[in-house]
Protein backbone atom coordinates (compact mmCIF):
# COMPACT_ATOMS: atom_id res chain seq x y z
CA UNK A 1 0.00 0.00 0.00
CA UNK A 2 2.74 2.26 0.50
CA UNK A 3 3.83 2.20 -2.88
CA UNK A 4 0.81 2.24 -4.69
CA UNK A 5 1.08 6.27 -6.04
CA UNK A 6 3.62 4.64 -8.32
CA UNK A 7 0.72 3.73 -10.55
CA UNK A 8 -0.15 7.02 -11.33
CA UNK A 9 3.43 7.99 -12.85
CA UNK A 10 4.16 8.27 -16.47
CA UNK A 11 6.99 5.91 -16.48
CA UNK A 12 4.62 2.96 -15.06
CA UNK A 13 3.86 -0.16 -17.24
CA UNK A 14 0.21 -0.38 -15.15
CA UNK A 15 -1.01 2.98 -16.10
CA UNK A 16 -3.78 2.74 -18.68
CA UNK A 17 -1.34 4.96 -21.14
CA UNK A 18 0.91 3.00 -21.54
CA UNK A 19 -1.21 -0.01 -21.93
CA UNK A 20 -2.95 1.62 -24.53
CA UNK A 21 0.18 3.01 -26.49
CA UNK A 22 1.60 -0.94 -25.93
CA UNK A 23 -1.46 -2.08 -28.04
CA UNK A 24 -1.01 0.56 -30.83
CA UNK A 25 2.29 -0.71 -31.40
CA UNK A 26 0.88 -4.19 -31.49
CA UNK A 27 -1.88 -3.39 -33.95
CA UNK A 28 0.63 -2.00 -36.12
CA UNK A 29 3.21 -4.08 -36.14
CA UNK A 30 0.74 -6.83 -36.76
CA UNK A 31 -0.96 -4.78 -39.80
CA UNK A 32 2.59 -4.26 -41.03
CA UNK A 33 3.57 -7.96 -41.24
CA UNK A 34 0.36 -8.83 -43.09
CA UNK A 35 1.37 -6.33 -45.28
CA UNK A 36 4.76 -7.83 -45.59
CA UNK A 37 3.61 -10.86 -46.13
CA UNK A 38 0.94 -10.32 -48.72
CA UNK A 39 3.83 -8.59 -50.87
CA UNK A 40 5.95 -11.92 -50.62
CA UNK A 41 3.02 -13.65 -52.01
CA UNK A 42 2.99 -11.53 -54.65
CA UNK A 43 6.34 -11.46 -55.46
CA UNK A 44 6.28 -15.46 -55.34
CA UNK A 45 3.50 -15.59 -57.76
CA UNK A 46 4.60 -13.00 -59.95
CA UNK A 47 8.03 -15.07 -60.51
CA UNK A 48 6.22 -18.08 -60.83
CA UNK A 49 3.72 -16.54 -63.61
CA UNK A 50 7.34 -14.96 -65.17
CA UNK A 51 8.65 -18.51 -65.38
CA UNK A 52 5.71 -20.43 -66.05
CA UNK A 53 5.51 -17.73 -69.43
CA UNK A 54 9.19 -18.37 -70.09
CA UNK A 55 8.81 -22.26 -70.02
CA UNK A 56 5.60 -21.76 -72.59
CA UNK A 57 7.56 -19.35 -75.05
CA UNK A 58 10.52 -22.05 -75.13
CA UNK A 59 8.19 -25.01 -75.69
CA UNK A 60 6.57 -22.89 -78.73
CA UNK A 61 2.84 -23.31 -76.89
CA UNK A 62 2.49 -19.60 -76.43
CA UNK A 63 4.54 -17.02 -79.33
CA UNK A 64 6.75 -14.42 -78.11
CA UNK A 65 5.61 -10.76 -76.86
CA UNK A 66 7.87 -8.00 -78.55
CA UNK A 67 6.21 -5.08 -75.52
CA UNK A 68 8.12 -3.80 -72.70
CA UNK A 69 6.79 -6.44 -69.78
CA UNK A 70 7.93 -4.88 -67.16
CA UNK A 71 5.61 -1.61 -67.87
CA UNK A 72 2.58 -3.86 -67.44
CA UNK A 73 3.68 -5.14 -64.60
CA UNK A 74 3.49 -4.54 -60.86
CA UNK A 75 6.08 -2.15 -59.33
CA UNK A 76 7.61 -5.09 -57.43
CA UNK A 77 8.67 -7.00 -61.00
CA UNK A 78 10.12 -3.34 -61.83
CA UNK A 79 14.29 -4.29 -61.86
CA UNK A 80 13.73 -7.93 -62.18
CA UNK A 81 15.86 -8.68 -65.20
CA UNK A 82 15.44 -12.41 -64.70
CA UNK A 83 11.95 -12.40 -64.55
CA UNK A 84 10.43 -10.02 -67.28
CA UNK A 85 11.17 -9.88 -71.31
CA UNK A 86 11.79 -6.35 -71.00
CA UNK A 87 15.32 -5.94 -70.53
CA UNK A 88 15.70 -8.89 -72.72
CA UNK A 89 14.24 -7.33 -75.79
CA UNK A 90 16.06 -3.68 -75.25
CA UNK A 91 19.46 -5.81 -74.61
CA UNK A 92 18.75 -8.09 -77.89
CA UNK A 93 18.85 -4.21 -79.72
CA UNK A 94 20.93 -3.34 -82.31
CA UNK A 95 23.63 -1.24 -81.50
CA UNK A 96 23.09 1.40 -84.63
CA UNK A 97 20.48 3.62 -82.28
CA UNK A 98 22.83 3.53 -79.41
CA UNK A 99 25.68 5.00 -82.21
CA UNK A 100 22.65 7.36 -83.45
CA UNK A 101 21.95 8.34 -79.62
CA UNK A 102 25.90 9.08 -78.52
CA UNK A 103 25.88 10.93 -82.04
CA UNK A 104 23.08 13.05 -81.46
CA UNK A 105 24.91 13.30 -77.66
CA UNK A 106 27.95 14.50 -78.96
CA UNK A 107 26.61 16.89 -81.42
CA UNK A 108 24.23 18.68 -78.83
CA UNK A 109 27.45 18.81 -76.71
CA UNK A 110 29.45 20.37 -79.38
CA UNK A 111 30.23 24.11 -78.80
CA UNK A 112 27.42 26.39 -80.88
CA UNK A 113 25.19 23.38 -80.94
CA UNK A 114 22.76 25.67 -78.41
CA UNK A 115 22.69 28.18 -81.09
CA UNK A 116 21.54 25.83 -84.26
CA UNK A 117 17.78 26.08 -85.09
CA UNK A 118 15.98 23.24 -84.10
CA UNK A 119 12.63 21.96 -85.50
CA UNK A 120 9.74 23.63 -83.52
CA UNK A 121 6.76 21.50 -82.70
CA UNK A 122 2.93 22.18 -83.38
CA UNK A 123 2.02 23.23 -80.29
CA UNK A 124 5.26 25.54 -79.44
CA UNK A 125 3.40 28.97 -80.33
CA UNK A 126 0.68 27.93 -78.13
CA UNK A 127 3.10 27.14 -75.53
CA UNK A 128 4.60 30.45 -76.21
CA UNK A 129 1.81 32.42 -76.15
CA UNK A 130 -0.13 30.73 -72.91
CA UNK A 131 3.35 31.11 -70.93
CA UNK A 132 3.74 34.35 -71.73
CA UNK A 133 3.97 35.96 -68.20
CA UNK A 134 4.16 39.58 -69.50
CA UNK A 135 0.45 38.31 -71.28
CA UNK A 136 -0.53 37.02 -68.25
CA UNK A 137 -0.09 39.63 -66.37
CA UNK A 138 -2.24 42.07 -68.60
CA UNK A 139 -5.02 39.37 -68.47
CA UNK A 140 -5.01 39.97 -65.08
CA UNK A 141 -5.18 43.77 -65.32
CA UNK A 142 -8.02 43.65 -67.30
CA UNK A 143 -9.91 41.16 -64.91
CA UNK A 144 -9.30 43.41 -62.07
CA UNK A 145 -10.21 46.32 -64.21
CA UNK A 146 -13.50 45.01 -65.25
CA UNK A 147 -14.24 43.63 -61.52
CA UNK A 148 -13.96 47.76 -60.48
CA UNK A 149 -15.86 49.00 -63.17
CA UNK A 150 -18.61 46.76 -62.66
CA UNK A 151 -18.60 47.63 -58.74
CA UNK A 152 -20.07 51.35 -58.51
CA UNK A 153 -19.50 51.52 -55.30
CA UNK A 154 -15.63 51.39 -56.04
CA UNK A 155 -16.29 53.49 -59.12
CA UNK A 156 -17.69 56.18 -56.57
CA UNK A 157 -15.24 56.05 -54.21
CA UNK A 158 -12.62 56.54 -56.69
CA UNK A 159 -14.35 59.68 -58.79
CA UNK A 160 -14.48 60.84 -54.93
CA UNK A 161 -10.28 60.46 -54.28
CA UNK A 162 -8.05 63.40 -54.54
CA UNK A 163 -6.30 62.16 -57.06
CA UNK A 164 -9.37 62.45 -59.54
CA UNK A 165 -10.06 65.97 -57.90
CA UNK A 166 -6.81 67.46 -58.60
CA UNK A 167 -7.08 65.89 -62.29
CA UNK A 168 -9.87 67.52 -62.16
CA UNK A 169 -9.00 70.92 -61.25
CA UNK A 170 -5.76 70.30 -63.86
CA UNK A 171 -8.35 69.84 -66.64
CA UNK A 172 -10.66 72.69 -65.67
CA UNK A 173 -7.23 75.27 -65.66
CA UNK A 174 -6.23 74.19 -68.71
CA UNK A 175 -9.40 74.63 -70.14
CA UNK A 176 -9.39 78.56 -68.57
CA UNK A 177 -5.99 78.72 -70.08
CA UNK A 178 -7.16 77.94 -73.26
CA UNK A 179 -10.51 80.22 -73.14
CA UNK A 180 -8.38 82.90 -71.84
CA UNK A 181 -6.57 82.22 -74.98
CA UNK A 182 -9.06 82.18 -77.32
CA UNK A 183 -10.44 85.78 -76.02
CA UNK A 184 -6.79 86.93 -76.31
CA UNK A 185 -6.87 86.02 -80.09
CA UNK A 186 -10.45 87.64 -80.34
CA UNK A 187 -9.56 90.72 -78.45
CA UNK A 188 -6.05 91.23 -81.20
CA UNK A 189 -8.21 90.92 -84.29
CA UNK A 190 -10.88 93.20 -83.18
CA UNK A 191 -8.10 95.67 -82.23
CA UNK A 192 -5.98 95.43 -85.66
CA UNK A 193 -9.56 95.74 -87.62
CA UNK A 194 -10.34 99.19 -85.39
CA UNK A 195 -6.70 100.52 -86.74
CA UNK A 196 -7.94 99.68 -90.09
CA UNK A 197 -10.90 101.42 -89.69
CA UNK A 198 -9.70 104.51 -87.88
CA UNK A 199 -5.83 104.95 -88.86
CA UNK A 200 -5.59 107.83 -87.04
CA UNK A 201 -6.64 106.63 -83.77
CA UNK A 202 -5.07 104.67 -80.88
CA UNK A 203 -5.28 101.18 -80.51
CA UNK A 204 -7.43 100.30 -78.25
CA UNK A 205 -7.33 97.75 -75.37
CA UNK A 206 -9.59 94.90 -74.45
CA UNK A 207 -7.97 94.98 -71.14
């Protein structure tokens, strides 16, 4: 009885903790051996599919698949050069695209090779033009353009911003500037015509 607050610490195996996080563990170690074994199954029946098909191609029952094997297959046959007809048929290759490929190599690794034209595919304007980001970045403009000017509350509170005042007041002095102009112009040829008229008098002001 004396020792029974032990019980309540962390470190103790009785606490209902660390019972519970001792069955967690269990449960998953157990779901990861069933997983373990389920793939050794598979790889067991896999191989013995592989060989049962190689035994059948040699006895002439079943003809010969030219395809890549391995790309139908699972991803555990994936590496199994024993196994699959894959890596059988790209090893039974000639050797005339492997000189075309280290060809090809050596002239892209030639110096000015980057600066050769190259064929352009059908879609490579399209390309172009969709990944345009300076294109992009207008489209977005416009969007966000169009989203104020349908919003007239927006549209108000802009006409109502300094900014659009003081554009405002720059438009209406230019347009005094250019009355005050005009008048100037009038006020000269009614002047020159009253010297024509009247030689003898002074010209007179519209001032």
């Amino acid at each position: 009885m004396a020792l029974k607050f032990l019980n309540k610490k962390g470190w103790h195996t009785g606490s209902l903790r660390n019972i519970e996080n001792v069955w967690k563990a269990e449960q998953k170690h157990d779901a990861e051996q069933k997983k373990l074994d389920e793939l050794r199954k598979q790889i067991v029946e896999e191989r013995e599919h592989a060989e049962f098909r190689l035994l059948q191609e040699q006895a002439g029952f079943v003809p010969k698949q030219e395809r890549l094997d391995f790309l139908y297959d699972s991803g555990l046959a994936v590496g199994k050069g024993s196994s699959s007809d894959g890596f059988k048929t790209l090893e039974a290759l000639p050797k005339t695209e492997t000189d075309t490929t280290s060809s090809s190599k050596q002239q892209a690794s030639a110096p000015g090779a980057l600066f050769e034209e190259k064929p352009q595919s059908a879609n490579d304007a399209w390309r172009k033009l969709h990944s345009d980001p300076l294109l992009l970045i207008r489209q977005r403009e416009q969007e966000a353009l169009a989203r104020v000017k349908n919003n007239p509350v927006q549209m108000a509170m802009i006409h109502k911003s300094p900014t659009m005042n003081a554009a405002k007041r720059q438009g209406t002095a230019k347009d005094a500037a250019k009355r005050e102009k005009e008048l100037s112009l009038i006020c000269r040829t009614w002047e020159s015509s009253l010297t024509w008229e009247f030689p003898g008098r002074e010209s007179i002001s519209c001032q």
